[in-house]
Protein backbone atom coordinates (compact mmCIF):
# COMPACT_ATOMS: atom_id res chain seq x y z
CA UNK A 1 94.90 -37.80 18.93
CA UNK A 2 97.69 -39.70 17.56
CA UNK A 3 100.48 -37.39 18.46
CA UNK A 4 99.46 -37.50 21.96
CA UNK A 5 99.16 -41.15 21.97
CA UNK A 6 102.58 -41.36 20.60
CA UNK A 7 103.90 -38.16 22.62
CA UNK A 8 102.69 -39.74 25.75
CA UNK A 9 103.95 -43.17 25.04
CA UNK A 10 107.19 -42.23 24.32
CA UNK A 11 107.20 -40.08 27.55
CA UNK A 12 106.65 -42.76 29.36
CA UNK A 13 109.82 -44.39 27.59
CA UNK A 14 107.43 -47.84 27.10
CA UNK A 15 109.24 -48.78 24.01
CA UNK A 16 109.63 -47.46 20.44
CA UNK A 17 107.09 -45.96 19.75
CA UNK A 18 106.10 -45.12 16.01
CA UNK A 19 103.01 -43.50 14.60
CA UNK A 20 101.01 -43.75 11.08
CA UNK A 21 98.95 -40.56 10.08
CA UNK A 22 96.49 -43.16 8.34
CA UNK A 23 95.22 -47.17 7.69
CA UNK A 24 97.11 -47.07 4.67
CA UNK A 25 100.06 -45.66 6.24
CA UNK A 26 99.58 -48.08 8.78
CA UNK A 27 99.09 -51.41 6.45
CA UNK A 28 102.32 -50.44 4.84
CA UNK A 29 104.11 -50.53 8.48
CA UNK A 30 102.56 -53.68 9.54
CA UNK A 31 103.60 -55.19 6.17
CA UNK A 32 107.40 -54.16 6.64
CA UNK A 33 108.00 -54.25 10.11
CA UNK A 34 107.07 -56.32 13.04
CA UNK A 35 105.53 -54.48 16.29
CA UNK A 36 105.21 -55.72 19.73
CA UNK A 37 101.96 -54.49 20.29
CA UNK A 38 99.38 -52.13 17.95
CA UNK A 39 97.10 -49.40 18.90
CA UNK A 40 94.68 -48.19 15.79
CA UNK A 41 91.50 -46.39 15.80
CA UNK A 42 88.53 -48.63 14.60
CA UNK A 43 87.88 -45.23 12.03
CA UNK A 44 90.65 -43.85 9.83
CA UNK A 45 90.96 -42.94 6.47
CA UNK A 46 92.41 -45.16 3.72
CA UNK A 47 92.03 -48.60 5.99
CA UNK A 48 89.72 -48.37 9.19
CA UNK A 49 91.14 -50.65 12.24
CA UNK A 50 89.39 -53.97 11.19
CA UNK A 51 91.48 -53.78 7.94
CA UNK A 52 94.48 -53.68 10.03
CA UNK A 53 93.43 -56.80 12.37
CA UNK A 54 92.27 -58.94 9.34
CA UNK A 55 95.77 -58.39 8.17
CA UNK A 56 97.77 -59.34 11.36
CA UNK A 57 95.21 -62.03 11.81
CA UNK A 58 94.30 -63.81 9.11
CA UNK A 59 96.87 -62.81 6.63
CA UNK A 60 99.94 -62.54 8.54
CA UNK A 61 98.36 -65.23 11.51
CA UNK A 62 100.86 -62.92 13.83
CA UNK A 63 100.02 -62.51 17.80
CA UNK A 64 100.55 -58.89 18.07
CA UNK A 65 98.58 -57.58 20.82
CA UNK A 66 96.15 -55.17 19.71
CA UNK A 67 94.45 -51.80 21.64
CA UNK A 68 91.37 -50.53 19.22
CA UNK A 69 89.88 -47.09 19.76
CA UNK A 70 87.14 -45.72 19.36
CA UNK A 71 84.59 -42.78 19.90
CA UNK A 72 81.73 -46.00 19.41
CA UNK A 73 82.25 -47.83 22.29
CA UNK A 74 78.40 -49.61 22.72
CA UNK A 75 78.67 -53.18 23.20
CA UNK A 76 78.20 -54.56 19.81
CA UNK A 77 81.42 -52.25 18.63
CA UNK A 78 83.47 -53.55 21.35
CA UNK A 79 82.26 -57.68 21.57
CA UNK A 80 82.83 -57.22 17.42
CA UNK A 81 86.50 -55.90 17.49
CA UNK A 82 87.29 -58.72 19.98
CA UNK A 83 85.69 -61.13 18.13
CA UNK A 84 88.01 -60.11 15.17
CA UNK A 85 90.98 -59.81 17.13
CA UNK A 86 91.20 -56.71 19.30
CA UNK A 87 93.15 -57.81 22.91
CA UNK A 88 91.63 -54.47 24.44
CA UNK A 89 88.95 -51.63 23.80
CA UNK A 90 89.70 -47.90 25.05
CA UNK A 91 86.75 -45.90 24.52
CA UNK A 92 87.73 -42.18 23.22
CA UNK A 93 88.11 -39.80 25.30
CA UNK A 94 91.08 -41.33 25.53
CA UNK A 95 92.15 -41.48 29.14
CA UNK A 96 96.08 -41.91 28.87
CA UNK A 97 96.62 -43.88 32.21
CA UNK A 98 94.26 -46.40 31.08
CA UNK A 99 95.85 -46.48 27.51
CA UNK A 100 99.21 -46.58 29.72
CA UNK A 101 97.75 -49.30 31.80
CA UNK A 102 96.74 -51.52 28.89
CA UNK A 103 99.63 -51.33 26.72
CA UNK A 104 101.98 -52.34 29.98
CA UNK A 105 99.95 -55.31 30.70
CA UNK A 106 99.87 -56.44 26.81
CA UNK A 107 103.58 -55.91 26.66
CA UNK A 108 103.82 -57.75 30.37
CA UNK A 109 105.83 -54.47 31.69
C-alpha cells in the first residue's frame, strides 16, 4: 500500500512526497523534518498511527494536517482518530482519487 500511495502521489506531482516503511521509521521523520501534511495507517508495526498524532499533537503542538487509514473504518475508529487529531479518515480499500481529493483540499491545492 505505501508505495502506491507514494507512487501515485508523486504522479500526480502534489508535492514531495516521502514514504516510511514503518511507525518507527515514521516517528524518526516527524522528529527531524517538518511535513505539510501526513498520511499514516492507524496499524503499523513499531508505532501504530495514534503514536504518530500524539506526537505532532501533544508533543510537538504542530498543525500538520493529518489523513489516517485504515481497513477499521466503523464509527467509533473514525470519531476516535478525529478526536485525537486525524483532519480526515480514508477507509482501505484505498480509493486513490479520494486520497487525491483529500490531500489537495488539506494542502488548499
Amino acid at each position: 500500500m505505501l508505495r502506491m500511495v507514494v507512487f501515485n502521489l508523486a504522479e500526480q506531482k502534489l508535492g514531495e512526497v516521502v514514504g516510511a516503511k514503518n511507525g518507527r521509521d515514521g516517528m524518526e521523520l516527524l522528529r527531524r523534518q517538518n511535513f505539510d501534511l501526513v498520511i499514516t495507517d492507524i496499524h503499523m508495526p513499531h508505532h501504530n498511527g495514534e503514536d504518530l498524532l500524539k506526537l505532532l499533537r501533544q508533543e510537538q503542538k504542530k498543525n500538520t494536517p493529518i489523513i489516517m487509514i485504515s481497513s477499521d473504518g466503523d464509527e467509533d475508529v473514525v470519531a476516535a482518530a478525529k478526536k485525537q487529531g486525524a483532519n480526515e479518515f480514508v477507509k482501505k480499500p484505498i480509493k486513490m482519487e479520494e486520497l487525491s481529493k483529500q490531500v489537495k483540499r488539506l494542502l488548499k491545492i
